[in-house]
Protein backbone atom coordinates (compact mmCIF):
# COMPACT_ATOMS: atom_id res chain seq x y z
CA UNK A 1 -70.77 -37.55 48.41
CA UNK A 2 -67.18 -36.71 48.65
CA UNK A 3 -64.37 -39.11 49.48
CA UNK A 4 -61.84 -37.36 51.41
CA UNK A 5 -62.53 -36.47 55.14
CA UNK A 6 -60.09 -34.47 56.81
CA UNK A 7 -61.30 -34.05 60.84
CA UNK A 8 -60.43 -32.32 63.77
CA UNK A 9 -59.69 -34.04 67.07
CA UNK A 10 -60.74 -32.15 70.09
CA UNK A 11 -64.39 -31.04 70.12
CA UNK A 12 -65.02 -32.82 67.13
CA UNK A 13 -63.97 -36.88 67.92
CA UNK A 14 -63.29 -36.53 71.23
CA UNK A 15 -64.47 -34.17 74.32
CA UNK A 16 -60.91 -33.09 75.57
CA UNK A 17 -62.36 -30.73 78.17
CA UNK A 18 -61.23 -32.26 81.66
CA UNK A 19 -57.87 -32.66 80.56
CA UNK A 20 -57.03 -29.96 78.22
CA UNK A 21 -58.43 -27.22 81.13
CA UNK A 22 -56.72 -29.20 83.90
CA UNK A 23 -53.56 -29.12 82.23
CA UNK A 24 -54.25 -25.19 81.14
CA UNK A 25 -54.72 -24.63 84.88
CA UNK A 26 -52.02 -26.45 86.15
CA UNK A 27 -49.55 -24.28 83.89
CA UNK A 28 -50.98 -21.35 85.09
CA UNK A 29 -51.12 -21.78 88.04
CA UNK A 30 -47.28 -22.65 87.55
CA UNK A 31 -47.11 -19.18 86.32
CA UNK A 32 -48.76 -17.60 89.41
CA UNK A 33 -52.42 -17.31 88.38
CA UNK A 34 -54.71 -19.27 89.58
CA UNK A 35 -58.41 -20.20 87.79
CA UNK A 36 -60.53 -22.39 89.53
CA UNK A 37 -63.41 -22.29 87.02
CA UNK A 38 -62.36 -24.79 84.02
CA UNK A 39 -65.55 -23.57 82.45
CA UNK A 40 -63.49 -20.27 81.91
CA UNK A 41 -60.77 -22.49 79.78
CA UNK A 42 -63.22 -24.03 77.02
CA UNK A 43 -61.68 -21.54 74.46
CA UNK A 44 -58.26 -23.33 74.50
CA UNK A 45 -60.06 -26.31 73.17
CA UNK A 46 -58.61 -26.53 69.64
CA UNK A 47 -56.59 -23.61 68.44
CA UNK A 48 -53.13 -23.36 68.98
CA UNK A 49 -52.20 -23.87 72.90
CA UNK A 50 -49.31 -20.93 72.44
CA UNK A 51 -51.94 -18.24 70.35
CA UNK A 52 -54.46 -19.14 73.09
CA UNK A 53 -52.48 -18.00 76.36
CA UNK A 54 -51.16 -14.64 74.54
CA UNK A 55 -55.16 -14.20 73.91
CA UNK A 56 -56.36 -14.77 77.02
CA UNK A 57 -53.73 -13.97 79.11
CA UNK A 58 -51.61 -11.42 77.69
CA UNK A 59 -48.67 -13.52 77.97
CA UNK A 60 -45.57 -12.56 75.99
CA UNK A 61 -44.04 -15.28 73.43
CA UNK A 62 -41.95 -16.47 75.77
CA UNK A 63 -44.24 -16.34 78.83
CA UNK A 64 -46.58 -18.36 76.72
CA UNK A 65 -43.57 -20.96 75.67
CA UNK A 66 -43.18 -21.80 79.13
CA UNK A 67 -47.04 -22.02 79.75
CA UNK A 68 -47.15 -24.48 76.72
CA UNK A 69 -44.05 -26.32 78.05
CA UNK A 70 -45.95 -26.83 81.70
CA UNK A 71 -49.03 -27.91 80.06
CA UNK A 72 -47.30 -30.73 78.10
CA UNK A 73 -45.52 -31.61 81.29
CA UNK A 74 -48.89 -32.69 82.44
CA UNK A 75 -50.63 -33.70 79.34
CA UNK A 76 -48.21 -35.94 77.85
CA UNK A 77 -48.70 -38.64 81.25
CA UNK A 78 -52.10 -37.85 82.57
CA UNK A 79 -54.17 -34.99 80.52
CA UNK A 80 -54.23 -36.91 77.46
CA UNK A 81 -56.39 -39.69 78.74
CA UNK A 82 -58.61 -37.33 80.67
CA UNK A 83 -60.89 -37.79 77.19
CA UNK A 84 -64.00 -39.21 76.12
CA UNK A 85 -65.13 -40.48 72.52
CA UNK A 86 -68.45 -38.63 71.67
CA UNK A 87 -71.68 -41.55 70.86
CA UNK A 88 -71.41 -42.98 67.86
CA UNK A 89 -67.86 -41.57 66.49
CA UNK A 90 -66.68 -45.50 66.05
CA UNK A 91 -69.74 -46.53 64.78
CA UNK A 92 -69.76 -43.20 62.04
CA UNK A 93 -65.79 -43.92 61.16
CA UNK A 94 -66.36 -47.96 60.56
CA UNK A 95 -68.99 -46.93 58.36
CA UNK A 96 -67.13 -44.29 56.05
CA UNK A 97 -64.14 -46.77 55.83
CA UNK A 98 -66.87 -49.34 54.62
CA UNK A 99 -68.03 -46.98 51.81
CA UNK A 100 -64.48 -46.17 50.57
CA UNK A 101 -63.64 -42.82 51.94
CA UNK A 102 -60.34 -41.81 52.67
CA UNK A 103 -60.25 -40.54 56.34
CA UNK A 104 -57.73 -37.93 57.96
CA UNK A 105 -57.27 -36.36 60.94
CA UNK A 106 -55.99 -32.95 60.58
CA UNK A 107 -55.46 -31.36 64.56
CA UNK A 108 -53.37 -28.31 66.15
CA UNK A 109 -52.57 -30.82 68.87
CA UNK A 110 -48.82 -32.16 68.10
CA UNK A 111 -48.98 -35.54 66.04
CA UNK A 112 -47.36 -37.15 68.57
CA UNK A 113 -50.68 -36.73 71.08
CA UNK A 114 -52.70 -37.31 68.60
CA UNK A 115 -51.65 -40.82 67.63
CA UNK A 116 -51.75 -41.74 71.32
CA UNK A 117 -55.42 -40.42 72.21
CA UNK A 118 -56.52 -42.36 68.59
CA UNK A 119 -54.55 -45.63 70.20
CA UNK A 120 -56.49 -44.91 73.16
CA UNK A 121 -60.19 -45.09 71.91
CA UNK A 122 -59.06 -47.89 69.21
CA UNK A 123 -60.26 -45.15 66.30
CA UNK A 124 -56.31 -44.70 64.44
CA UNK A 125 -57.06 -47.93 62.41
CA UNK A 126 -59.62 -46.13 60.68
CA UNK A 127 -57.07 -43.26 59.36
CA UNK A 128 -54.84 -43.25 56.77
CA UNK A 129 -53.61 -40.19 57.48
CA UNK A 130 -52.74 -38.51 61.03
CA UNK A 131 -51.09 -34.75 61.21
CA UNK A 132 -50.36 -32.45 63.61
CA UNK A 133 -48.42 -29.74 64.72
CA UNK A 134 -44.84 -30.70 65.36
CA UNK A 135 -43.33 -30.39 69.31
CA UNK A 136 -41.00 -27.10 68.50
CA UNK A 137 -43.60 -25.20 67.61
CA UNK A 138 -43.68 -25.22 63.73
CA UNK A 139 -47.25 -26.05 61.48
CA UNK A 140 -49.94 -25.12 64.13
CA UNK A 141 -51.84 -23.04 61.49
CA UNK A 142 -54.53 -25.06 60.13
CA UNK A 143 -54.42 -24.51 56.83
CA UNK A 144 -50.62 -25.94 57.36
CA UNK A 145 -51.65 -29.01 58.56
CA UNK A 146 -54.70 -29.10 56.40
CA UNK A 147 -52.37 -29.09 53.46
CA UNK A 148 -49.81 -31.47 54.86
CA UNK A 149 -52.52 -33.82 55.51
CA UNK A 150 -53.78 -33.43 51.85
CA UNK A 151 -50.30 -33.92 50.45
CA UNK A 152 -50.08 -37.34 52.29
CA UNK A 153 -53.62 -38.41 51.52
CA UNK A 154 -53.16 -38.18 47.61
CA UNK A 155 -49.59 -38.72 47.70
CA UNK A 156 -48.25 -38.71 44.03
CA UNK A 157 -51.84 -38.01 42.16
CA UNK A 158 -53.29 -35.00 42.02
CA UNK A 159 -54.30 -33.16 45.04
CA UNK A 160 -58.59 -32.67 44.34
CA UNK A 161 -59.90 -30.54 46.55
CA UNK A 162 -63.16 -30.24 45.13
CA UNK A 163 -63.54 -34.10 46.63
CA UNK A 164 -62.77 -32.95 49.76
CA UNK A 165 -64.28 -31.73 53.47
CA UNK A 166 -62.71 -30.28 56.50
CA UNK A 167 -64.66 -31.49 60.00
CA UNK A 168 -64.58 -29.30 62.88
CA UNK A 169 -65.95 -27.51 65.71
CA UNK A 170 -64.38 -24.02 65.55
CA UNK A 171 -63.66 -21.36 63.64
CA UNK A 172 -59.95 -22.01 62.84
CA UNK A 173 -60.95 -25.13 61.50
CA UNK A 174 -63.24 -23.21 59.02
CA UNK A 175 -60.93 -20.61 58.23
CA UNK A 176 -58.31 -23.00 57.72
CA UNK A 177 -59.91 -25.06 55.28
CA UNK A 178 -60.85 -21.87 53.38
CA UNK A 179 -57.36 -20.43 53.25
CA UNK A 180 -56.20 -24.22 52.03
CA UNK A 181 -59.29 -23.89 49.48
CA UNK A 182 -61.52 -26.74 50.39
CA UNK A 183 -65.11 -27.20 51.71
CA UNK A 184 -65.84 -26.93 55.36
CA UNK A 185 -68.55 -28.68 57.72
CA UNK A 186 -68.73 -27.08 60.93
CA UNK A 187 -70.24 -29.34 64.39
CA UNK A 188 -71.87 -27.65 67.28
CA UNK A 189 -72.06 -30.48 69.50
CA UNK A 190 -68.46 -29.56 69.70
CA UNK A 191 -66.96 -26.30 71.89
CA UNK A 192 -67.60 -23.84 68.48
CA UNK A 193 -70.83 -22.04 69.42
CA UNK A 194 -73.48 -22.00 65.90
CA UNK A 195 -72.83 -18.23 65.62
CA UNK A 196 -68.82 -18.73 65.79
CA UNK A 197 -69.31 -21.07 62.97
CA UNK A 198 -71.63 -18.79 61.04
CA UNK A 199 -69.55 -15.58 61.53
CA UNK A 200 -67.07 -17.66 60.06
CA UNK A 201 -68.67 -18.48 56.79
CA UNK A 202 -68.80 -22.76 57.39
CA UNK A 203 -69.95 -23.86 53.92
CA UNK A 204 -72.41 -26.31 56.07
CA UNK A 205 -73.16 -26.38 59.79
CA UNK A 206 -74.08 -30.12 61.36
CA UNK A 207 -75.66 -30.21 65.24
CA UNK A 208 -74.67 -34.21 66.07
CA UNK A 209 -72.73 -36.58 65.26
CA UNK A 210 -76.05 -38.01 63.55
CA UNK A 211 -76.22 -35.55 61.29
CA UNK A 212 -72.84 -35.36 60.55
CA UNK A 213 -72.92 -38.91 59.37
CA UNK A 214 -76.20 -38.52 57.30
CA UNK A 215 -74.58 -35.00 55.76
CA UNK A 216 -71.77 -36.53 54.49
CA UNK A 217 -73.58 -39.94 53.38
CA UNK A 218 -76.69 -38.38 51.99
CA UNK A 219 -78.17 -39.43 48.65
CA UNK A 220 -76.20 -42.93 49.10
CA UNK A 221 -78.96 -45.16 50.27
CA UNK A 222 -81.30 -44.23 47.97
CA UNK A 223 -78.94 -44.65 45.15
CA UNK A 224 -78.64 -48.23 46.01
CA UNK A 225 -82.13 -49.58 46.61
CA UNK A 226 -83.65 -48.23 43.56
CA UNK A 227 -83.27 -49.97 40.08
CA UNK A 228 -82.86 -47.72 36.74
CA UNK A 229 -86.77 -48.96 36.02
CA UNK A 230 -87.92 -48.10 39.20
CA UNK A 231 -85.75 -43.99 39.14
CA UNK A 232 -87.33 -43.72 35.61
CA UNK A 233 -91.06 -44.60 37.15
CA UNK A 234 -90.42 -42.38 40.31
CA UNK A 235 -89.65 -39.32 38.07
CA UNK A 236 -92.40 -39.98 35.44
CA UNK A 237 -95.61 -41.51 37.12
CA UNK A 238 -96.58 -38.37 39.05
CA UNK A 239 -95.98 -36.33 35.92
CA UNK A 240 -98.76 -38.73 34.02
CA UNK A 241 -100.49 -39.01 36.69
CA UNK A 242 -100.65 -34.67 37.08
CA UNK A 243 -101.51 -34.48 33.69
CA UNK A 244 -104.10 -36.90 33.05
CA UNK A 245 -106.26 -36.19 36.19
CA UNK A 246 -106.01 -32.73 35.33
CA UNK A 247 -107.36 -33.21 32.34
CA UNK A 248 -110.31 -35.48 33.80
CA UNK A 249 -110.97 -32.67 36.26
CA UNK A 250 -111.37 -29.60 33.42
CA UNK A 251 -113.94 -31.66 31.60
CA UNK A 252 -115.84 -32.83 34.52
CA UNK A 253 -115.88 -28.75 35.48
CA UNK A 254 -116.80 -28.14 31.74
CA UNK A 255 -119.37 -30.57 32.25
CA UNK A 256 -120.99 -29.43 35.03
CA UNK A 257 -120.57 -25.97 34.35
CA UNK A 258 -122.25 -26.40 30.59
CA UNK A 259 -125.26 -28.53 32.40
CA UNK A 260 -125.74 -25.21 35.23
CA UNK A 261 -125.63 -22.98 31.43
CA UNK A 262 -128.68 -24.35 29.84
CA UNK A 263 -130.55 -24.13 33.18
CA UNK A 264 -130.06 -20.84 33.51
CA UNK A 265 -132.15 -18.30 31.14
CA UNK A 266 -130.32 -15.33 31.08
CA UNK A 267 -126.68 -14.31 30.31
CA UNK A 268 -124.31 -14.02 33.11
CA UNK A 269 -120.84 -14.15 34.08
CA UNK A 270 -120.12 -17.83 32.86
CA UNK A 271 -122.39 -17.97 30.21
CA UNK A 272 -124.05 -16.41 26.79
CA UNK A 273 -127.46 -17.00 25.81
CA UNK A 274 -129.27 -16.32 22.96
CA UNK A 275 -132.74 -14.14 23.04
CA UNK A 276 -134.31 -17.32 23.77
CA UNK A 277 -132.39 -18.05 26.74
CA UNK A 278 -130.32 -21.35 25.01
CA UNK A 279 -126.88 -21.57 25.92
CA UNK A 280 -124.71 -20.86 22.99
CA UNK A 281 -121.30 -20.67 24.91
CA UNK A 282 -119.19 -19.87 28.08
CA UNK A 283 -117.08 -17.14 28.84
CA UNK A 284 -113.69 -17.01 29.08
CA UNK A 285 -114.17 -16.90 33.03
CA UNK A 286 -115.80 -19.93 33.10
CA UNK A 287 -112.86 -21.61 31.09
CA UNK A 288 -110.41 -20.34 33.90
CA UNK A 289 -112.99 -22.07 36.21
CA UNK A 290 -112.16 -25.44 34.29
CA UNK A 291 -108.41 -24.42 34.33
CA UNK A 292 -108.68 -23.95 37.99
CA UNK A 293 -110.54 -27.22 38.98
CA UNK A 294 -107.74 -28.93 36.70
CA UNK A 295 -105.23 -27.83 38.59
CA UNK A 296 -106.60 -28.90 41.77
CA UNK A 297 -107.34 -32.40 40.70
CA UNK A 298 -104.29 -32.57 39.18
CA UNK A 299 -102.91 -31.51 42.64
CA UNK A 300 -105.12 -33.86 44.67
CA UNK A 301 -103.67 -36.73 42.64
CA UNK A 302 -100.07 -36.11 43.54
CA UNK A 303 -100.88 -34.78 47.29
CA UNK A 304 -99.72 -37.52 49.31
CA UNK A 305 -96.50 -38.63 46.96
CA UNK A 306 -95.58 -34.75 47.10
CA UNK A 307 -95.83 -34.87 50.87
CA UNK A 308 -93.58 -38.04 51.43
CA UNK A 309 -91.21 -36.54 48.71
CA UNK A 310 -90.92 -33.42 50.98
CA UNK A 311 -90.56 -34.88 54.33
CA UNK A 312 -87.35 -36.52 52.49
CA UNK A 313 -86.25 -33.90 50.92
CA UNK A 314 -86.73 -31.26 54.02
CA UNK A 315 -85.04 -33.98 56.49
CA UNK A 316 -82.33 -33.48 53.74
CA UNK A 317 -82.38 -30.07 53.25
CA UNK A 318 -81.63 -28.96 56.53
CA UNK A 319 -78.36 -30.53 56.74
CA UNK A 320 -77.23 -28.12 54.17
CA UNK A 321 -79.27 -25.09 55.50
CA UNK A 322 -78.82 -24.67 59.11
CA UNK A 323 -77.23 -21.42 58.91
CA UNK A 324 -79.11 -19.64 57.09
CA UNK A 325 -78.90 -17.36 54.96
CA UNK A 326 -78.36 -12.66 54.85
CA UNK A 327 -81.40 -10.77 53.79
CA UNK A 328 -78.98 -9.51 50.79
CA UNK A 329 -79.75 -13.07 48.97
CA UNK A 330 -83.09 -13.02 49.12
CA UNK A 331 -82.91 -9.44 47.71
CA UNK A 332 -80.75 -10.84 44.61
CA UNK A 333 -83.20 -13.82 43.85
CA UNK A 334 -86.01 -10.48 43.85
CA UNK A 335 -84.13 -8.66 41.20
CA UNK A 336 -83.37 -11.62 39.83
CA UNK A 337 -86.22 -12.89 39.20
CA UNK A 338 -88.20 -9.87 38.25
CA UNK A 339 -84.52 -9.30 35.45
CA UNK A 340 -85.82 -12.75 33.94
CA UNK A 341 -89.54 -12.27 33.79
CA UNK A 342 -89.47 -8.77 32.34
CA UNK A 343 -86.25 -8.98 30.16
CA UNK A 344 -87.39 -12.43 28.54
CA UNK A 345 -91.09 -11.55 27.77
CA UNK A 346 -89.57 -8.47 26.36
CA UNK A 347 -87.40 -10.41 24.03
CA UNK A 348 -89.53 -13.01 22.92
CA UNK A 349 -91.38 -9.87 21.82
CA UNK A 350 -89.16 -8.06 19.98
CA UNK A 351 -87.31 -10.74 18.30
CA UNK A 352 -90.75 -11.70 17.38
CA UNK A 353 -91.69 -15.24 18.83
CA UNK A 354 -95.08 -14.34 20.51
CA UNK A 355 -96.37 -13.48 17.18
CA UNK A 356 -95.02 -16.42 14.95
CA UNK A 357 -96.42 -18.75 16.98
CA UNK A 358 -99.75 -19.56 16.39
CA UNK A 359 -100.09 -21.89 19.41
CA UNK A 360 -98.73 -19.28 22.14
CA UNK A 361 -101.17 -16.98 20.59
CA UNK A 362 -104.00 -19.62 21.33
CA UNK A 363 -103.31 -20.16 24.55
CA UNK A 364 -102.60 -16.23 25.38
CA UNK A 365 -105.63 -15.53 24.23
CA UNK A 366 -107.30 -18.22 26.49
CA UNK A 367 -105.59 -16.94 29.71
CA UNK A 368 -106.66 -13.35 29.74
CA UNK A 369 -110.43 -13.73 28.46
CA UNK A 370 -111.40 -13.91 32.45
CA UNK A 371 -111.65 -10.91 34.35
CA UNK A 372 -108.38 -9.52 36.08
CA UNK A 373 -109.07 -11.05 39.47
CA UNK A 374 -109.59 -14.29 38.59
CA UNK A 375 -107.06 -14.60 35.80
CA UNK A 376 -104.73 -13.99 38.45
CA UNK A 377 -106.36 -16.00 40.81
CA UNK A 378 -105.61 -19.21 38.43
CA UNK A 379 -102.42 -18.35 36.90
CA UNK A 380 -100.88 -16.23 39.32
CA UNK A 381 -101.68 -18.54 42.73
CA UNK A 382 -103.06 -21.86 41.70
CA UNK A 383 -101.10 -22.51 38.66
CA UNK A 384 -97.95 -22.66 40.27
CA UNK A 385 -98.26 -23.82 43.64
CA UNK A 386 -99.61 -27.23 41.74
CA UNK A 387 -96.48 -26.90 40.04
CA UNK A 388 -94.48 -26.30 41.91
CA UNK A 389 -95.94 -29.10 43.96
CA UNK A 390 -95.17 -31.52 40.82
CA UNK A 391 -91.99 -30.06 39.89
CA UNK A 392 -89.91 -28.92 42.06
CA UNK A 393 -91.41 -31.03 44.95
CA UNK A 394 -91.60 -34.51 43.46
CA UNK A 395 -89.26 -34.51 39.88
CA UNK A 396 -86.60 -32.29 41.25
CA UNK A 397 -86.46 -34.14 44.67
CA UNK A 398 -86.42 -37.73 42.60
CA UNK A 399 -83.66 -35.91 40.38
CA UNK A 400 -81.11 -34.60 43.43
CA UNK A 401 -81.25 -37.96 45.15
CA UNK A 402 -78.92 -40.12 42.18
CA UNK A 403 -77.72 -36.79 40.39
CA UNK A 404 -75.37 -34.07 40.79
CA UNK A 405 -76.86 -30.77 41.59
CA UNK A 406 -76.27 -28.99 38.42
CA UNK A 407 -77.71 -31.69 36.33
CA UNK A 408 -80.96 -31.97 38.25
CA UNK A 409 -81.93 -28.86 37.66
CA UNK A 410 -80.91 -28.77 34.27
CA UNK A 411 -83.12 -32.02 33.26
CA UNK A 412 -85.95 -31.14 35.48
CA UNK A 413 -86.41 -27.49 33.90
CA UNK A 414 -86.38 -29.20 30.56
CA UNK A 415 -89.33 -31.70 32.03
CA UNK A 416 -90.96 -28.08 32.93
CA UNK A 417 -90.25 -26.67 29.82
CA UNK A 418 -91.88 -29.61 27.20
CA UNK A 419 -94.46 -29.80 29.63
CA UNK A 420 -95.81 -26.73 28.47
CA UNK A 421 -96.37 -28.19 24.97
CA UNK A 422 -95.37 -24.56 22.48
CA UNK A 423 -92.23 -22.79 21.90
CA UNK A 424 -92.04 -19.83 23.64
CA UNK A 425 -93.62 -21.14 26.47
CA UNK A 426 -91.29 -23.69 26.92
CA UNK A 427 -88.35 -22.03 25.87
CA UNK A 428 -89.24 -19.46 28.62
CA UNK A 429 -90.22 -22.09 31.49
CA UNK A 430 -86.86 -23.84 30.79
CA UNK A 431 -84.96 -20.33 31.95
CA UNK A 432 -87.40 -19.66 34.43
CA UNK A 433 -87.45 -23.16 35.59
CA UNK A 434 -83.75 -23.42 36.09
CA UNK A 435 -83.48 -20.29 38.24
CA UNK A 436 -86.02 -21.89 40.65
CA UNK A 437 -84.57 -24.78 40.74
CA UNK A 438 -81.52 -22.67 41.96
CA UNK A 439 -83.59 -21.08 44.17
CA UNK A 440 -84.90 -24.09 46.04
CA UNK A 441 -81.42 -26.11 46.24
CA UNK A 442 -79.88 -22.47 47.30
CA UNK A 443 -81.87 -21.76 50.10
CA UNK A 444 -83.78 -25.13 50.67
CA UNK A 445 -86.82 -24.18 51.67
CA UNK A 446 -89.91 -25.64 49.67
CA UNK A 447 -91.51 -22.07 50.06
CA UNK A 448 -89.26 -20.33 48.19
CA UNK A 449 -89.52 -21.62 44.83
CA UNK A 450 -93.57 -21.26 45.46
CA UNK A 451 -92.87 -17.49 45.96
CA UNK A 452 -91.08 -17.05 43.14
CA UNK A 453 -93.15 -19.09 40.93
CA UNK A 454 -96.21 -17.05 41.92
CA UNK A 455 -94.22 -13.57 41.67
CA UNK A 456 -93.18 -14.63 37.99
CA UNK A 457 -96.59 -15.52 36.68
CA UNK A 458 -98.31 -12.56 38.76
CA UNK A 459 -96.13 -10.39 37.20
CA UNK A 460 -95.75 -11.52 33.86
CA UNK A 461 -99.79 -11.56 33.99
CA UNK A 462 -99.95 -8.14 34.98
CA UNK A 463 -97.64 -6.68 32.07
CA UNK A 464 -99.75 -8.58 29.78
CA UNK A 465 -103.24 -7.48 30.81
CA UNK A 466 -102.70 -4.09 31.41
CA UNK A 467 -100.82 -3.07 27.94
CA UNK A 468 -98.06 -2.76 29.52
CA UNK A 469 -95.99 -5.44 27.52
CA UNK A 470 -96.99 -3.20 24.26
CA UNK A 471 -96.37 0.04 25.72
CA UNK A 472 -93.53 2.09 24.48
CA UNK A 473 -90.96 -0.36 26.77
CA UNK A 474 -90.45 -2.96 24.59
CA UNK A 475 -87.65 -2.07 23.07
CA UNK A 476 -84.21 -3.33 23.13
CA UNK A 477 -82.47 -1.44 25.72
CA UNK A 478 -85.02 -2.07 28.27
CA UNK A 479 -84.41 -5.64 27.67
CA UNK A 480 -80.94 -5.82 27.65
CA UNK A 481 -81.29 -3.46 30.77
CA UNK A 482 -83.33 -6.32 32.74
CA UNK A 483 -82.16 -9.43 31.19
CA UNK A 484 -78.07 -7.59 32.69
CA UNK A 485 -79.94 -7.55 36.01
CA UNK A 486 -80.76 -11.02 36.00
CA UNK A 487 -77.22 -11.95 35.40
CA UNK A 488 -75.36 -9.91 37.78
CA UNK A 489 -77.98 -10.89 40.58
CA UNK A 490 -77.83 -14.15 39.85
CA UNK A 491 -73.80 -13.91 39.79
CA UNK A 492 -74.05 -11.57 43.10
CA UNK A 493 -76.30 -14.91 44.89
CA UNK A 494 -73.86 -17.54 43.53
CA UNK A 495 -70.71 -15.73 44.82
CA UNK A 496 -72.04 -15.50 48.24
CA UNK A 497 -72.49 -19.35 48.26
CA UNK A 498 -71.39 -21.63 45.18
CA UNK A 499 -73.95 -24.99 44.94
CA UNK A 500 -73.35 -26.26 41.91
């Protein structure tokens, strides 16, 4: 939550329309041109009133002086109460105030107007700040009066822009706060269309006032009704819970599966008899069969807290992800990913990890005695969706609600990582763990880091059980090769958008 607001007037507190357009057509029709259709006017809602006739109308600088000095004529007595407050704007203000944030209004509309209309709907008490453009002419760029209004709002203390937002409906707004190098939110219940706010690179896009107010309040709630005890149980239970029934649900398949063995008097694909048909052990594809029926036990268990957690976290989410994101991000989490999965295994090789540890080499050895398909049946599909499910879906969720960004990924990748119980195993689900993480904050959609997860294990399976991860590419250039293209993707994905 950040503590400075800075907002725009029209389109974003208050619908201007009837009497900025009236006033617009009353100066020119001053000027000899006449335009009945005040529908036609909506783009002089909120940039500069002088910039806007030269656009539209071709006017020269002083044609569009005197078009400015007509509309004021009209504005400054009648127009400027020719307003409405959008729903909920007093309601949304009282409550910032009541959280401590320091609210501004930062407008293109002279100061002098603006004080008035805030007088008018009873809002100005709410403001510690007010700035405009000034009556000759002078600070109408935004990222002028952004920076005025900043300048006032810290006074003598450092100005921290990092703390702050910029609220408004069009793309001036955004590209002002940009050029004065702070965050922007962009409205479209407002006269900015979603495209214009897109095409001009909003850091975060709202759609009502509603969301506006949860955007810029989110996380607070839940920070308050929830006791240290009760965060720690809320990140840990499921994760017990996982783990146990998992283990409960690999026995019980064990179990059953040793009980169908010594029925059975022949070998087969689960099981190997002796000549006299007596079970003496199961294969390594019926231990993925017990691996598989863990995992979806284990996932049964957490089901229904995973899908509350979700419907949070999406409701969330979407606040920060209306825009969307270019196909060229998605392409740098691919190489990305595949940088990290090939370039790591590679280097646990060579610098020799896999084969000091005796415990790796136990479980290795467990996960590709199955057959191909169902190998990657289990750890390729199964295995991460229920983790993912646990991980990202319920601790990472719990984490993001009472943490900063950057920390929640970093403590729930190191959950991830000890979960995994041997060295390089959880050395490498800690790296891996922390660029999914990424992912899912990034692009906020659940499905992603499922994707990925699935891609990195397929892959990673694939290299193993084909020879491939002993072939004559493990050596050190090939791995400095990938692990370079896992950096400079990831540095490409974070420069298009910065989250952390």
């Amino acid at each position: 939550m950040k503590k400075y607001l800075l907002f725009d007037l029209d389109g974003t507190l208050t619908d201007p329309k009837q009497g900025i357009c009236t006033c617009v057509q009353y100066a020119l029709s001053s000027m000899g041109i006449e335009e009945p259709d005040l529908d036609k006017l909506e783009p002089f809602i909120g940039p500069p009133l002088k910039d806007s006739f030269m656009k539209y109308y071709h006017m020269s600088e002083e044609q569009a002086d005197a078009a400015v000095a007509k509309y004021r004529e009209r504005f400054q007595d009648k127009g400027l109460f020719e307003n409405k407050m959008y729903p909920g704007i007093s309601e949304m203000l009282q409550t910032f105030m009541s959280k401590g944030m320091f609210l501004a209004v930062a407008s293109s509309k002279p100061t002098v107007f603006v004080e008035r209309i805030l007088e008018h709907f009873n809002i100005k008490r709410f403001f510690r700040v007010v700035v405009g453009s000034e009556l000759d002419g002078t600070r109408v760029n935004k990222d002028e009066v952004v920076e005025e209004a900043l300048r006032q709002l810290f006074g003598d203390q450092p100005v921290d822009k990092s703390q702050v937002y910029m609220i408004g409906d069009r793309s001036f707004d955004v590209e002002g706060a940009r050029r004065a190098g702070v965050e922007s939110v962009g409205v479209t219940y407002g006269y900015g269309s979603m495209e214009e706010l897109k095409e001009a690179k909003a850091d975060y896009i709202v759609r009502s006032v509603e969301e506006l107010q949860k955007f810029l309040l989110r996380g607070t709630e839940e920070q308050r009704k929830l006791t240290p005890f009760q965060r720690v149980w809320q990140l840990f239970f499921p994760l017990l819970l996982f783990v146990l029934v998992k283990a409960v649900g690999v026995n019980v398949m064990g179990l059953l599966l040793q009980t169908i063995g010594q029925t059975i008097p022949v070998g087969s694909f689960l099981f190997v008899h002796d000549e006299a048909g007596q079970l003496i052990a199961m294969t390594g594809n019926a231990g993925t069969l017990m691996q598989i029926a863990g995992f979806a036990a284990g996932l049964a268990a957490v089901w229904k807290i995973s899908r509350r957690t979700l419907s949070k976290a999406a409701d969330s989410m979407k606040l920060l992800h209306i825009k969307g994101d270019p196909a060229k991000c998605y392409l740098f989490l691919g190489m990305a990913i595949v940088g990290a999965v090939i370039g790591l295994n590679l280097l646990f090789s060579l610098s020799g990890m896999m084969d000091n540890s005796e415990v790796y080499q136990a479980v290795a050895e467990d996960q590709y005695s199955a057959v191909m398909w169902l190998g990657l049946l289990c750890f390729g599909f199964v295995t991460p969706y229920a983790e993912e499910v646990l991980f990202r879906g319920i601790i990472y969720n719990c984490l993001r609600r009472t943490m900063k960004v950057k920390v929640s990924i970093f403590i729930c990748a190191m959950i991830f990582g000890m979960y995994h119980m041997n060295t390089v195993q959880s050395f490498y689900a800690f790296l891996i763990g922390c660029i999914i993480a990424y992912a899912y904050e990034y692009f906020g959609d659940f499905r992603i880091p499922v994707v990925i997860h699935m891609i990195a294990n397929v892959l990673a399976y694939c290299l193993t059980y084909t020879s491939l991860a002993v072939s004559g590419l493990v050596c050190w250039p090939v791995c400095i090769a990938f692990l370079a293209v896992m950096a400079v993707s990831l540095f490409l994905l974070h420069r298009e958008k910065n989250i952390l």
